[in-house]
N, C-alpha and C. Protein backbone atom coordinates (compact mmCIF):
# COMPACT_ATOMS: atom_id res chain seq x y z
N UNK A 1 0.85 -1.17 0.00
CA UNK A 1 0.00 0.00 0.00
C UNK A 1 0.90 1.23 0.00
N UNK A 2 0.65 1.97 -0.63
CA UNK A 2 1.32 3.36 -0.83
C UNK A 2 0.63 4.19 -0.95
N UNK A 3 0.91 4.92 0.03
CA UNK A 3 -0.06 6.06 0.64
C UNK A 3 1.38 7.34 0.81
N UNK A 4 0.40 8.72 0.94
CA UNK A 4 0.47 10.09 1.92
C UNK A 4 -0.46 10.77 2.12
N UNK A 5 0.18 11.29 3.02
CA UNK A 5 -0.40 12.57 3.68
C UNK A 5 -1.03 13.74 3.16
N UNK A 6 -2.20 14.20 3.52
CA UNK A 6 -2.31 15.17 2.48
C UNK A 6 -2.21 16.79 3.17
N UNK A 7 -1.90 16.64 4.84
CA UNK A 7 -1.39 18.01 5.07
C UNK A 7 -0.04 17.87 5.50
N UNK A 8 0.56 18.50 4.78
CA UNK A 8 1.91 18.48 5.24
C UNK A 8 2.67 19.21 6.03
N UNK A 9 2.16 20.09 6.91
CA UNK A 9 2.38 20.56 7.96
C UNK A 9 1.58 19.95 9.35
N UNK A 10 0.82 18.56 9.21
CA UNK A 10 0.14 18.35 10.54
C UNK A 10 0.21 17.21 10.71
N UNK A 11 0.81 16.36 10.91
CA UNK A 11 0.39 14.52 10.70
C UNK A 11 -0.71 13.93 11.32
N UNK A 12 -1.00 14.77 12.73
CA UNK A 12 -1.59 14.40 13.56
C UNK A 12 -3.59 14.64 12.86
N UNK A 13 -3.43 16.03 11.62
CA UNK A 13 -5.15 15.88 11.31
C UNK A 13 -4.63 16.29 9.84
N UNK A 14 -5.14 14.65 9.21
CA UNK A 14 -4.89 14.38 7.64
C UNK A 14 -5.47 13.52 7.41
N UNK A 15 -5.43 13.38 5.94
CA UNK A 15 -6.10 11.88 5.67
C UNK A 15 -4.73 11.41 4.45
N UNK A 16 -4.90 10.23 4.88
CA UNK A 16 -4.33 9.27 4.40
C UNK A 16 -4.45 8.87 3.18
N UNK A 17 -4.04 9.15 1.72
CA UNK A 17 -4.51 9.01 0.56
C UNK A 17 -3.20 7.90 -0.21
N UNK A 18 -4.33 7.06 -1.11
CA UNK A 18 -3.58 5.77 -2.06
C UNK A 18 -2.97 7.30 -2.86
N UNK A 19 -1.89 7.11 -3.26
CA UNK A 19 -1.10 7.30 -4.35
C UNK A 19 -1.60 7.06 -5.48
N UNK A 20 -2.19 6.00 -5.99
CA UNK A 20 -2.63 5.44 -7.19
C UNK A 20 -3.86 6.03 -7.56
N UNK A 21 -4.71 6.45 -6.97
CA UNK A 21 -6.06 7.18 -7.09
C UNK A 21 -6.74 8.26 -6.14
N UNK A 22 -5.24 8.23 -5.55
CA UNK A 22 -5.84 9.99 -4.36
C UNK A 22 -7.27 9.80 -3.65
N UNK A 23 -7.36 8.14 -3.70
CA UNK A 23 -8.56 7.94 -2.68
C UNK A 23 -8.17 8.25 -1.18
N UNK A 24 -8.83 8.62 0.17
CA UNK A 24 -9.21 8.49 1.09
C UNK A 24 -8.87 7.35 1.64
N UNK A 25 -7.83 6.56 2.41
CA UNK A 25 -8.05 5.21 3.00
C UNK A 25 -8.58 5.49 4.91
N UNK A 26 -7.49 6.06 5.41
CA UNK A 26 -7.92 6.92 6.85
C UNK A 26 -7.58 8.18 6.57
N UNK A 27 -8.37 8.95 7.75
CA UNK A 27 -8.16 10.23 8.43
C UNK A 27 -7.92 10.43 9.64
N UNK A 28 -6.76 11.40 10.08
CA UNK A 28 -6.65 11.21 11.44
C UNK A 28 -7.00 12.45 11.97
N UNK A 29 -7.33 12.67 13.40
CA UNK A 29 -7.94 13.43 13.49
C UNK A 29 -7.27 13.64 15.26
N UNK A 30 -6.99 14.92 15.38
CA UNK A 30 -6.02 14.52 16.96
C UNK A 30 -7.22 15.94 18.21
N UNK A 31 -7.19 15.97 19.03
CA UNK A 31 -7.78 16.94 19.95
C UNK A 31 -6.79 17.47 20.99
N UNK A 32 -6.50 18.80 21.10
CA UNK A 32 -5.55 19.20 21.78
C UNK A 32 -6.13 19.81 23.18
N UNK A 33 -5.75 20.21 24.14
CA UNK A 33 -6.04 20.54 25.68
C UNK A 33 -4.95 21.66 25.83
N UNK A 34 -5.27 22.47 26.80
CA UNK A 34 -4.15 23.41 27.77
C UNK A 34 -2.64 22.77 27.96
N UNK A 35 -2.38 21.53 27.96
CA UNK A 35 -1.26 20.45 27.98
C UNK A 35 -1.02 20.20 27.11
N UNK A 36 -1.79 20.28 25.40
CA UNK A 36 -0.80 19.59 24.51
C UNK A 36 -1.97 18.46 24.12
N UNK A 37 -1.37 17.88 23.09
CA UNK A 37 -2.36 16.79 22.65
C UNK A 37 -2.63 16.10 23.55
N UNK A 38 -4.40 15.60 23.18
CA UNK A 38 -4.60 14.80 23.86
C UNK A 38 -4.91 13.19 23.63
N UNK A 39 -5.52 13.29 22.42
CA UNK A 39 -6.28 11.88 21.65
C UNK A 39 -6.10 11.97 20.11
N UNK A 40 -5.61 11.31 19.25
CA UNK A 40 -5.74 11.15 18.02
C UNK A 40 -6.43 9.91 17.64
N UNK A 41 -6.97 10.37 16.69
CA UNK A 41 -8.15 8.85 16.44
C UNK A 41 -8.30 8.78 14.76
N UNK A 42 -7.89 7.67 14.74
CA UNK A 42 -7.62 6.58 13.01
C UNK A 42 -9.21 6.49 12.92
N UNK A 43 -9.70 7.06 11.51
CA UNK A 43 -10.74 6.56 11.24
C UNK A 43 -10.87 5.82 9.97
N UNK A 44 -11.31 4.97 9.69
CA UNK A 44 -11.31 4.22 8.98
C UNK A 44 -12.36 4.21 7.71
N UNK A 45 -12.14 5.06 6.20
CA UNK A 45 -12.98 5.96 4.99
C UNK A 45 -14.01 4.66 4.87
N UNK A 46 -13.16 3.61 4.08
CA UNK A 46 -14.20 2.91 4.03
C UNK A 46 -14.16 1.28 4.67
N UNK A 47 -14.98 1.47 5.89
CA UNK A 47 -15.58 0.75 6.84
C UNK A 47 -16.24 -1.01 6.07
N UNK A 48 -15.86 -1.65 6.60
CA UNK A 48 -16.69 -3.03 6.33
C UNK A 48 -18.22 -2.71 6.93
N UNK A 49 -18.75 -3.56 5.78
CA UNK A 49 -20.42 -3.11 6.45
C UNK A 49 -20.51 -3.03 7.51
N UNK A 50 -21.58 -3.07 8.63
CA UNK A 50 -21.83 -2.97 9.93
C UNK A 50 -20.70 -2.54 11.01
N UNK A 51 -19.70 -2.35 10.64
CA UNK A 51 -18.34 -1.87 11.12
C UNK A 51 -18.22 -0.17 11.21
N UNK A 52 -17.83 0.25 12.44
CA UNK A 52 -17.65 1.68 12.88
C UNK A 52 -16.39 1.90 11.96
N UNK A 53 -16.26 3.11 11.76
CA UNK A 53 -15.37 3.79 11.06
C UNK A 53 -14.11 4.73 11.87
N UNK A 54 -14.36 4.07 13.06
CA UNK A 54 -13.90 4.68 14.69
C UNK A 54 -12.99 3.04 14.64
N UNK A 55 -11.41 2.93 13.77
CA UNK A 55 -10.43 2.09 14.30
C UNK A 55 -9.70 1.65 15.39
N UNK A 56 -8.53 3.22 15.36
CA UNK A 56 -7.82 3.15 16.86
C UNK A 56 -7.93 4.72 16.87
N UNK A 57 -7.26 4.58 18.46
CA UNK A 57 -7.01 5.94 19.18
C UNK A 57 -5.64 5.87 19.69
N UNK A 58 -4.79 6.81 19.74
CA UNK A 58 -3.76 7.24 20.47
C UNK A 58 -4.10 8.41 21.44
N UNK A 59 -3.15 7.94 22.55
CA UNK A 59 -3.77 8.60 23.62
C UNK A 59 -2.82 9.23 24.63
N UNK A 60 -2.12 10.18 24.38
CA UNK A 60 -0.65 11.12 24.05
C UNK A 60 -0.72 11.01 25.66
N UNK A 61 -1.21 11.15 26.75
CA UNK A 61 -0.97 11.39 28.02
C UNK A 61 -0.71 9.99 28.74
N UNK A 62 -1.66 9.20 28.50
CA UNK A 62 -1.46 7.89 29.15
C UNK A 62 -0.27 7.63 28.37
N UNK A 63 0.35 7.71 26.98
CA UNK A 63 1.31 7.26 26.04
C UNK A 63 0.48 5.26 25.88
N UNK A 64 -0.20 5.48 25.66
CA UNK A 64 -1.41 4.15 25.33
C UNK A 64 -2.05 4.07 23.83
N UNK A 65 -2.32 3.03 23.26
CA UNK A 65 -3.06 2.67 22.02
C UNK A 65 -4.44 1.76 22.17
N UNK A 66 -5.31 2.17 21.32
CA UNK A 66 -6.49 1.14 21.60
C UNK A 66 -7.05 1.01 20.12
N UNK A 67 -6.63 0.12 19.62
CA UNK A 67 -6.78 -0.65 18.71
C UNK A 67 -8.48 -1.93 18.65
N UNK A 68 -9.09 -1.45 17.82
CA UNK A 68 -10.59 -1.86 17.74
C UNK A 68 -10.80 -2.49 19.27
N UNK A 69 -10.88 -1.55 20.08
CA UNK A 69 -11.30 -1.68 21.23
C UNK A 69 -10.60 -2.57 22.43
N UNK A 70 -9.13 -2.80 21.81
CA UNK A 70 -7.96 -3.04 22.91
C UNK A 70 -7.56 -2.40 22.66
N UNK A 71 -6.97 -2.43 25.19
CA UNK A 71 -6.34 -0.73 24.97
C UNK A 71 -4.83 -1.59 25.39
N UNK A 72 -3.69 -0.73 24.57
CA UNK A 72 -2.41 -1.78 25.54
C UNK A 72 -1.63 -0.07 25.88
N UNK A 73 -1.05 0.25 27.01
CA UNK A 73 0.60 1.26 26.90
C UNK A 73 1.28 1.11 25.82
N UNK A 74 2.13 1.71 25.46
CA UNK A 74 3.41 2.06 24.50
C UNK A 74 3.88 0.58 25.36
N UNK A 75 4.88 1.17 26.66
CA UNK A 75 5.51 0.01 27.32
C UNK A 75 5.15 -1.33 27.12
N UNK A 76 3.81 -1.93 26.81
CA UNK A 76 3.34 -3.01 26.95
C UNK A 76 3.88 -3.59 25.58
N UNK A 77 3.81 -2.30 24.45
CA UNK A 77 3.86 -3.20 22.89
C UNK A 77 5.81 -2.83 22.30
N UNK A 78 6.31 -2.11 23.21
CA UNK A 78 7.52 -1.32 22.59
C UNK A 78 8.50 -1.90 24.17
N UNK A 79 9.41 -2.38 23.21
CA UNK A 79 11.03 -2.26 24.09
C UNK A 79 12.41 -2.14 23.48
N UNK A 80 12.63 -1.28 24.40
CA UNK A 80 13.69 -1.19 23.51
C UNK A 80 15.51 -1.59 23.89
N UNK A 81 15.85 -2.12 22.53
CA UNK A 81 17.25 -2.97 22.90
C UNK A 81 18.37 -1.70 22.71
N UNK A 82 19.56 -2.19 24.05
CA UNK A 82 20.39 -0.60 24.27
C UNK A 82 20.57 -0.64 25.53
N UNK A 83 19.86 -0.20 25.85
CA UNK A 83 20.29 0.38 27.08
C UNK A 83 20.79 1.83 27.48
N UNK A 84 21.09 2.44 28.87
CA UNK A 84 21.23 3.31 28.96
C UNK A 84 22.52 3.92 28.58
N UNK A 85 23.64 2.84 28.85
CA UNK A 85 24.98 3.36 28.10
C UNK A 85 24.75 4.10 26.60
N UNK A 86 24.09 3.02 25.64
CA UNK A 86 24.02 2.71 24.50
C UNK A 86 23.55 4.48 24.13
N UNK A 87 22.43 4.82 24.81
CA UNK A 87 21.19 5.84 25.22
C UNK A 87 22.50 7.21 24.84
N UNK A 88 23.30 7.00 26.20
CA UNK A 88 23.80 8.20 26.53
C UNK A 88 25.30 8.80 25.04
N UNK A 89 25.54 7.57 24.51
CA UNK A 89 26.98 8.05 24.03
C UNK A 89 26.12 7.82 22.45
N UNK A 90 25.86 6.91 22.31
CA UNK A 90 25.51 6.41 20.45
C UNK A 90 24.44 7.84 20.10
N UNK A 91 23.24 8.10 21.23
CA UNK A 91 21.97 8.92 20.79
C UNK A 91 20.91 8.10 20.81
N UNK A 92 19.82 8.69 21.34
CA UNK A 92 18.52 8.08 21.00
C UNK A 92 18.13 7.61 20.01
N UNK A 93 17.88 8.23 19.11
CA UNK A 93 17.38 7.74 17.99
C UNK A 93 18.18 6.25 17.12
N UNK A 94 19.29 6.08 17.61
CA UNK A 94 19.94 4.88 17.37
C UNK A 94 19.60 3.85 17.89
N UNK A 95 18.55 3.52 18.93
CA UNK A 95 18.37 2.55 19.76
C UNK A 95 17.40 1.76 18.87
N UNK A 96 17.53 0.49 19.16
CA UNK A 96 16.35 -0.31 18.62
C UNK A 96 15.25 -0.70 19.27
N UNK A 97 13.88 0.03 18.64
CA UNK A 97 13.36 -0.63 18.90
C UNK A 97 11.96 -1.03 18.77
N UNK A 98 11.82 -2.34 19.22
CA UNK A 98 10.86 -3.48 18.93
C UNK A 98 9.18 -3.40 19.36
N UNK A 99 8.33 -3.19 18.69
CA UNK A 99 6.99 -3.02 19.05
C UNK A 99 5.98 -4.70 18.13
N UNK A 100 5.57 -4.56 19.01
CA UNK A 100 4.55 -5.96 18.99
C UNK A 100 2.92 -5.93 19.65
N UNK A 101 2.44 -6.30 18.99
CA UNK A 101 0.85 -6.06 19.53
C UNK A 101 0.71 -6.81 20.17
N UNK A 102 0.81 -8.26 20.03
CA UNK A 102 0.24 -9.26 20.68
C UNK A 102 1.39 -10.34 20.82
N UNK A 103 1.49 -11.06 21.90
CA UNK A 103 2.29 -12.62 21.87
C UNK A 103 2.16 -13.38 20.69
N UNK A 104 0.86 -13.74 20.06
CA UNK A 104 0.99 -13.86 18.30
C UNK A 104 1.52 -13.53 17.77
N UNK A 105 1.93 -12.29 17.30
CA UNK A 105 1.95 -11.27 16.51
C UNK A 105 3.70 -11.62 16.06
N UNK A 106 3.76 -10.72 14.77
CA UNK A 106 5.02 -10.73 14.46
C UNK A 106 5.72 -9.28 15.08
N UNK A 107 7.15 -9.47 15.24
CA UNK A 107 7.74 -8.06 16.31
C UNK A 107 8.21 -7.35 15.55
N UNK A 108 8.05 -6.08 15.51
CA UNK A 108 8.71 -5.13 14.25
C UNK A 108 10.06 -4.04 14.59
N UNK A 109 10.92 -4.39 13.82
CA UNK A 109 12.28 -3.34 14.29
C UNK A 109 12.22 -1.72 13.74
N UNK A 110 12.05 -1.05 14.84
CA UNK A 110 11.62 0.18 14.26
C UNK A 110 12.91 1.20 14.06
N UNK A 111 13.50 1.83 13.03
CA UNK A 111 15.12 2.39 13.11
C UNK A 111 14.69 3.64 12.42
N UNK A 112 15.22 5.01 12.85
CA UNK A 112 15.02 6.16 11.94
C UNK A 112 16.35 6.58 11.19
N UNK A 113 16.36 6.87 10.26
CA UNK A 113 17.78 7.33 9.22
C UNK A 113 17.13 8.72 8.75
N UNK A 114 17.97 9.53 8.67
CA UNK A 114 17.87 10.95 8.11
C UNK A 114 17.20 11.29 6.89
N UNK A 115 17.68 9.94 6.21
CA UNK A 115 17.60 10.39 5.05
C UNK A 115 16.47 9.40 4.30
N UNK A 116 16.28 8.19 5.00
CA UNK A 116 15.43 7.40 4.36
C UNK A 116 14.32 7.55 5.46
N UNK A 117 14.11 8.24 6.27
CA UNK A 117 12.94 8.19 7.58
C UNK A 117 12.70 7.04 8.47
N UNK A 118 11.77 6.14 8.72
CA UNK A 118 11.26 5.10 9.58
C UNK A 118 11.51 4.02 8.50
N UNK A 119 11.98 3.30 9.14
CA UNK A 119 11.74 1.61 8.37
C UNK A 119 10.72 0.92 9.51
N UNK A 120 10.47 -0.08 8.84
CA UNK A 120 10.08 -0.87 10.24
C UNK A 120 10.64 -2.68 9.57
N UNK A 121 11.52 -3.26 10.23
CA UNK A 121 11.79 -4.34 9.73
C UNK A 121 11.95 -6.04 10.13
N UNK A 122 11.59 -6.83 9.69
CA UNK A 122 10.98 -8.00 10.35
C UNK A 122 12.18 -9.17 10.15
N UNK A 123 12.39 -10.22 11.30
CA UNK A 123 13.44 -11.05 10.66
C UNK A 123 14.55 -10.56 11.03
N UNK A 124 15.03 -9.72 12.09
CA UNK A 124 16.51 -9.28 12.35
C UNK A 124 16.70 -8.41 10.68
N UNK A 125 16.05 -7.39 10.77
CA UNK A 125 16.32 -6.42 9.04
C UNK A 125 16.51 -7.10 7.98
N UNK A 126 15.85 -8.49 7.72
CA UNK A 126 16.14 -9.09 6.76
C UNK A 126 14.88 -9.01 5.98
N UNK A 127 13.60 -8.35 6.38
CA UNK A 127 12.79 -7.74 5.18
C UNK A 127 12.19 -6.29 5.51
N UNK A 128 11.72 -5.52 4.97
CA UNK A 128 11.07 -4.33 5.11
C UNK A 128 9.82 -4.52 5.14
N UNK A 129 9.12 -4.45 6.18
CA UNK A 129 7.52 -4.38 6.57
C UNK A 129 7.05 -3.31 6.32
N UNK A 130 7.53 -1.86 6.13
CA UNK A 130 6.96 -0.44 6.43
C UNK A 130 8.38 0.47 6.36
N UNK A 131 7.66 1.52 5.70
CA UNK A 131 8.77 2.72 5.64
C UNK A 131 7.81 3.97 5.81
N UNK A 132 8.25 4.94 6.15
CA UNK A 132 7.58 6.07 6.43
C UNK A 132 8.57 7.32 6.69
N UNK A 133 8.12 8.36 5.57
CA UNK A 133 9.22 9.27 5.29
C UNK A 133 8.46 10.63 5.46
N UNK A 134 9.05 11.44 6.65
CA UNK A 134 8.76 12.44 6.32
C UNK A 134 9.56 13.96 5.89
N UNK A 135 9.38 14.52 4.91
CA UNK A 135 10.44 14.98 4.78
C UNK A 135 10.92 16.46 5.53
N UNK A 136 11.87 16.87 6.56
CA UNK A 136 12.34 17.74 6.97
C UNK A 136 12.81 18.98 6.36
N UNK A 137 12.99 19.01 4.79
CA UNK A 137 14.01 20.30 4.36
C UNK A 137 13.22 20.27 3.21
N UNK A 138 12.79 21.55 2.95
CA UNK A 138 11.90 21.61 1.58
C UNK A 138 13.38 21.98 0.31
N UNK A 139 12.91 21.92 -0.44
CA UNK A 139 13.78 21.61 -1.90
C UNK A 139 13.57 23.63 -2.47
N UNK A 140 14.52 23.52 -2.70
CA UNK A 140 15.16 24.75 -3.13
C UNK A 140 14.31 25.46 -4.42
N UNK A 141 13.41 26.36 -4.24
CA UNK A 141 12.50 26.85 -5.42
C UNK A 141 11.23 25.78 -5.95
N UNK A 142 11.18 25.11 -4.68
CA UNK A 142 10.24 23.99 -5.07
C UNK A 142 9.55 23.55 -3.76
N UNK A 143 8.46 23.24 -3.35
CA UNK A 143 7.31 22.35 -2.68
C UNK A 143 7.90 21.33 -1.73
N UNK A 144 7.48 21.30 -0.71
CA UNK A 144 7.82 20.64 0.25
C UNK A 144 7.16 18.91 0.03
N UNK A 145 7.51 18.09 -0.51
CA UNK A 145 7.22 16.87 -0.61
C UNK A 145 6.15 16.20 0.72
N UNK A 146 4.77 15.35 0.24
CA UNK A 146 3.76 15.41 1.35
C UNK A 146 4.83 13.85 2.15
N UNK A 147 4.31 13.85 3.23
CA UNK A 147 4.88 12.73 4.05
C UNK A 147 4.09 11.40 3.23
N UNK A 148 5.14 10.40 3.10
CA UNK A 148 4.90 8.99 2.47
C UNK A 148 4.75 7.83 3.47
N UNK A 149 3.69 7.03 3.14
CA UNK A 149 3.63 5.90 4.15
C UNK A 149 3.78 4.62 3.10
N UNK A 150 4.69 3.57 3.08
CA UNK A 150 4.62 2.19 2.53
C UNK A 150 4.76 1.08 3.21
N UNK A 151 3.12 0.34 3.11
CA UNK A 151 3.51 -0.43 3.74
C UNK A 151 3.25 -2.18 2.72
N UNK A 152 4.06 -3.37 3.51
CA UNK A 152 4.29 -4.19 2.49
C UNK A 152 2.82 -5.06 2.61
N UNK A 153 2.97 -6.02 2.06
CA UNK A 153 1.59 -7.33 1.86
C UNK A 153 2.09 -7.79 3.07
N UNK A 154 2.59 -7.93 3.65
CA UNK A 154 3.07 -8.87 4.87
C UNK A 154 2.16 -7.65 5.70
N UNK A 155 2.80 -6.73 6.28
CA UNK A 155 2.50 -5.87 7.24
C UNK A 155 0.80 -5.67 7.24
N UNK A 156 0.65 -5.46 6.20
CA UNK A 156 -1.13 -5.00 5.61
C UNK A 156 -1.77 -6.29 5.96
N UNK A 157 -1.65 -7.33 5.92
CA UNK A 157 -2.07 -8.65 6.35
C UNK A 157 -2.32 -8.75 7.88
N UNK A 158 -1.21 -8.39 8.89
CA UNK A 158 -0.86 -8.86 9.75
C UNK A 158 -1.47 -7.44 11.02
N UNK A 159 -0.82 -6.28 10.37
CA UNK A 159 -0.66 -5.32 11.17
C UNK A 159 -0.87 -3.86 10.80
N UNK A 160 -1.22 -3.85 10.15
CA UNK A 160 -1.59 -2.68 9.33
C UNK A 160 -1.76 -1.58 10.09
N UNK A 161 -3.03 -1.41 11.11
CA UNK A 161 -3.63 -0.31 11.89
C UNK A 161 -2.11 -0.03 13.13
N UNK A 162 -1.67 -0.97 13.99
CA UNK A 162 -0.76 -0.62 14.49
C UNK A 162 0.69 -0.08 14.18
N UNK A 163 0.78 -1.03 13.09
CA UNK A 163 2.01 -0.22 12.34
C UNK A 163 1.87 1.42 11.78
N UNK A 164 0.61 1.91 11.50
CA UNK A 164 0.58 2.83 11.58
C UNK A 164 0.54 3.77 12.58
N UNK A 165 -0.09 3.36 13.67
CA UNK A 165 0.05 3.91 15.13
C UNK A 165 1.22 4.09 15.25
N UNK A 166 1.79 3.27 15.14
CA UNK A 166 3.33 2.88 15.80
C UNK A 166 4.61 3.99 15.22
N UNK A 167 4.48 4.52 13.85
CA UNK A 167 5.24 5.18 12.93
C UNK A 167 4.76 6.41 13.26
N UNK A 168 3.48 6.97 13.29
CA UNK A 168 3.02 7.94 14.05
C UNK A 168 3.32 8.69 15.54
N UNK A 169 3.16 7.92 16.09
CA UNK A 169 4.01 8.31 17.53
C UNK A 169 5.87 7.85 17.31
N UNK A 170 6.15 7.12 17.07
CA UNK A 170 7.72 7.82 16.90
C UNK A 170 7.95 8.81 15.84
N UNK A 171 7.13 9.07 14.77
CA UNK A 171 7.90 10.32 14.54
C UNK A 171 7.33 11.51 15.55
N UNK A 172 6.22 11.90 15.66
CA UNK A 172 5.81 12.88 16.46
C UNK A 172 6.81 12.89 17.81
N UNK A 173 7.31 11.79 18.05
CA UNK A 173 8.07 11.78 19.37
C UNK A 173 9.71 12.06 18.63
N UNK A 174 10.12 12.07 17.42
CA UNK A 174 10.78 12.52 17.08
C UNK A 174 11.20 14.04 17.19
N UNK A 175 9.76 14.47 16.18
CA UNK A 175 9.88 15.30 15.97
C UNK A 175 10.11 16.47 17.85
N UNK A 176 9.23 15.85 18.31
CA UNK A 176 9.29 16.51 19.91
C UNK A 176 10.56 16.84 20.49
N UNK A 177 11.38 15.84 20.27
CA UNK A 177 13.06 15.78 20.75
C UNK A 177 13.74 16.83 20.13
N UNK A 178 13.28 16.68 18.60
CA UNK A 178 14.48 17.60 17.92
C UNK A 178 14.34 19.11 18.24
N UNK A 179 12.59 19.59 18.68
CA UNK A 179 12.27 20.52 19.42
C UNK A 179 12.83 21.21 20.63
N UNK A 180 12.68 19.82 21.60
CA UNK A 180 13.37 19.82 22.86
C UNK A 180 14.90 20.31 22.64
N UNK A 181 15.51 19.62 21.71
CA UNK A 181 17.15 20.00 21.62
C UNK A 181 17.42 21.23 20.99
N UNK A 182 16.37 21.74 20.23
CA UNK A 182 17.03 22.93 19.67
C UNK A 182 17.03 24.07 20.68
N UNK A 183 16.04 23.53 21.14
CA UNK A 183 15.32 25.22 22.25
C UNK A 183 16.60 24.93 23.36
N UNK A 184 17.02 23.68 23.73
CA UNK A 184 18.53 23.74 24.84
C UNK A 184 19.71 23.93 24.38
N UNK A 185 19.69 23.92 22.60
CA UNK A 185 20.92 24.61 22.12
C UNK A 185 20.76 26.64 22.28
N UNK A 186 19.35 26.59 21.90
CA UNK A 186 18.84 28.17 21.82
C UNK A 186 19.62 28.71 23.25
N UNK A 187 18.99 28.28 24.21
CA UNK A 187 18.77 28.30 25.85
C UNK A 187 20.43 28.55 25.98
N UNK A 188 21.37 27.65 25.51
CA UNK A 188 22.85 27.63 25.84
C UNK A 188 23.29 28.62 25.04
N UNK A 189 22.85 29.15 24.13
CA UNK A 189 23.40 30.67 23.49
C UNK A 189 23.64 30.77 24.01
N UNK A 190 22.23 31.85 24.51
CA UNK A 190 22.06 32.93 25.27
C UNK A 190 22.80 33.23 26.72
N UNK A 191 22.71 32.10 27.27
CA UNK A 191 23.57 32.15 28.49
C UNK A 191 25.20 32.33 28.15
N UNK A 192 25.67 31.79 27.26
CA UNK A 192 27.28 32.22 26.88
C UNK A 192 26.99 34.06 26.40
N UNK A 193 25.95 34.12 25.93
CA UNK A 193 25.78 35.80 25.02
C UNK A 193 26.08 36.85 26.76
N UNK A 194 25.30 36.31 27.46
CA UNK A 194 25.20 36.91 28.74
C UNK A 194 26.14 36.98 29.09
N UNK A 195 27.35 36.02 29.63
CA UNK A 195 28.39 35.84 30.01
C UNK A 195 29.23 36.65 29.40
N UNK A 196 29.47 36.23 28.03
CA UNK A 196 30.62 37.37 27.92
C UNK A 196 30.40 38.69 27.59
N UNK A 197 28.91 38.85 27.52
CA UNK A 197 28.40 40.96 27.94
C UNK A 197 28.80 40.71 29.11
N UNK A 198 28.75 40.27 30.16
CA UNK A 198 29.12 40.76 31.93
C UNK A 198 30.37 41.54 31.69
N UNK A 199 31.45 40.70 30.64
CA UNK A 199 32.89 41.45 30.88
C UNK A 199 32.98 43.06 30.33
């Protein structure tokens, strides 16, 4: 399935469109509070008969998913291999790691690269389940490319709705960090700017 985004400034309220016919597959739709998001909710365009169009929800405070009406934590479906050494010297975003819905289920390796975005990969990286790219740097006299979602026949079979959850909250939790770090690079200016006006 090959899909994007069709606002490209919001991930959190878009709809999800095939590539091949700019159909509608989901829309997401997020609700914000005095704190910051609160709920984003996968709806699902076109619904199996008698079937709600109300999939999953993400649920930014608890950091929880509820998937057609199971609810699990992040913690419950995500761990990650590393550790805190690994954490402190390699970088976050280098860590691996593994999200799974269920003890059934197949476990997915989730890795971000700069330049190719989210993979998600099954088998110790020996196939690609999902990629998801969003792009950071718009192109020089030209349009900012909409965010891309691909996912494989394996994944779409198996896992589809979570794997999308799942790519969703790490980038948004991406994107949050790179936030967090710029404003403590900003923050460390200013305090050197101060310092050497005192002299």
């Amino acid at each position: 399935m090959e899909t994007y985004f069709d606002n490209k400034g919001n991930l959190l309220n878009a709809r999800i469109r095939s590539t091949r016919d700019k159909s509608v597959l989901y829309t997401l739709k997020t609700t914000f509070g005095l704190r910051g998001r609160k709920v984003t909710v996968l709806l699902d365009e076109n619904p199996a008969p008698g079937r709600s169009s109300h999939v999953a929800s993400l649920y930014w405070k608890d950091k929880s998913f509820e998937i057609l009406s199971q609810k699990k934590t992040v913690s419950e479906v995500r761990r990650t291999q590393g550790g805190f050494f690994k954490k402190w010297v390699v970088g976050d975003l280098d860590l691996s790691r593994h999200w799974k819905w269920t003890t059934d289920r197949k476990e997915y390796e989730l890795r971000y690269d700069d330049d190719e975005g989210w993979k998600a990969t099954l088998n110790d990286n020996m196939s690609i389940a999902a990629r998801f790219l969003v792009p950071g740097r718009p192109h020089l006299f030209g349009k900012l490319d909409p965010p891309t979602l691909h996912l494989t026949k394996t994944a779409l079979e198996a896992d589809e709705i979570f794997l999308i959850l799942a790519l969703i909250y790490s980038e948004i939790k991406r994107q949050d960090s790179t936030v967090r770090n710029l404003a403590g690079i900003w923050r460390t200016s200013l305090l050197t700017l101060d310092y050497y006006d005192d002299d």
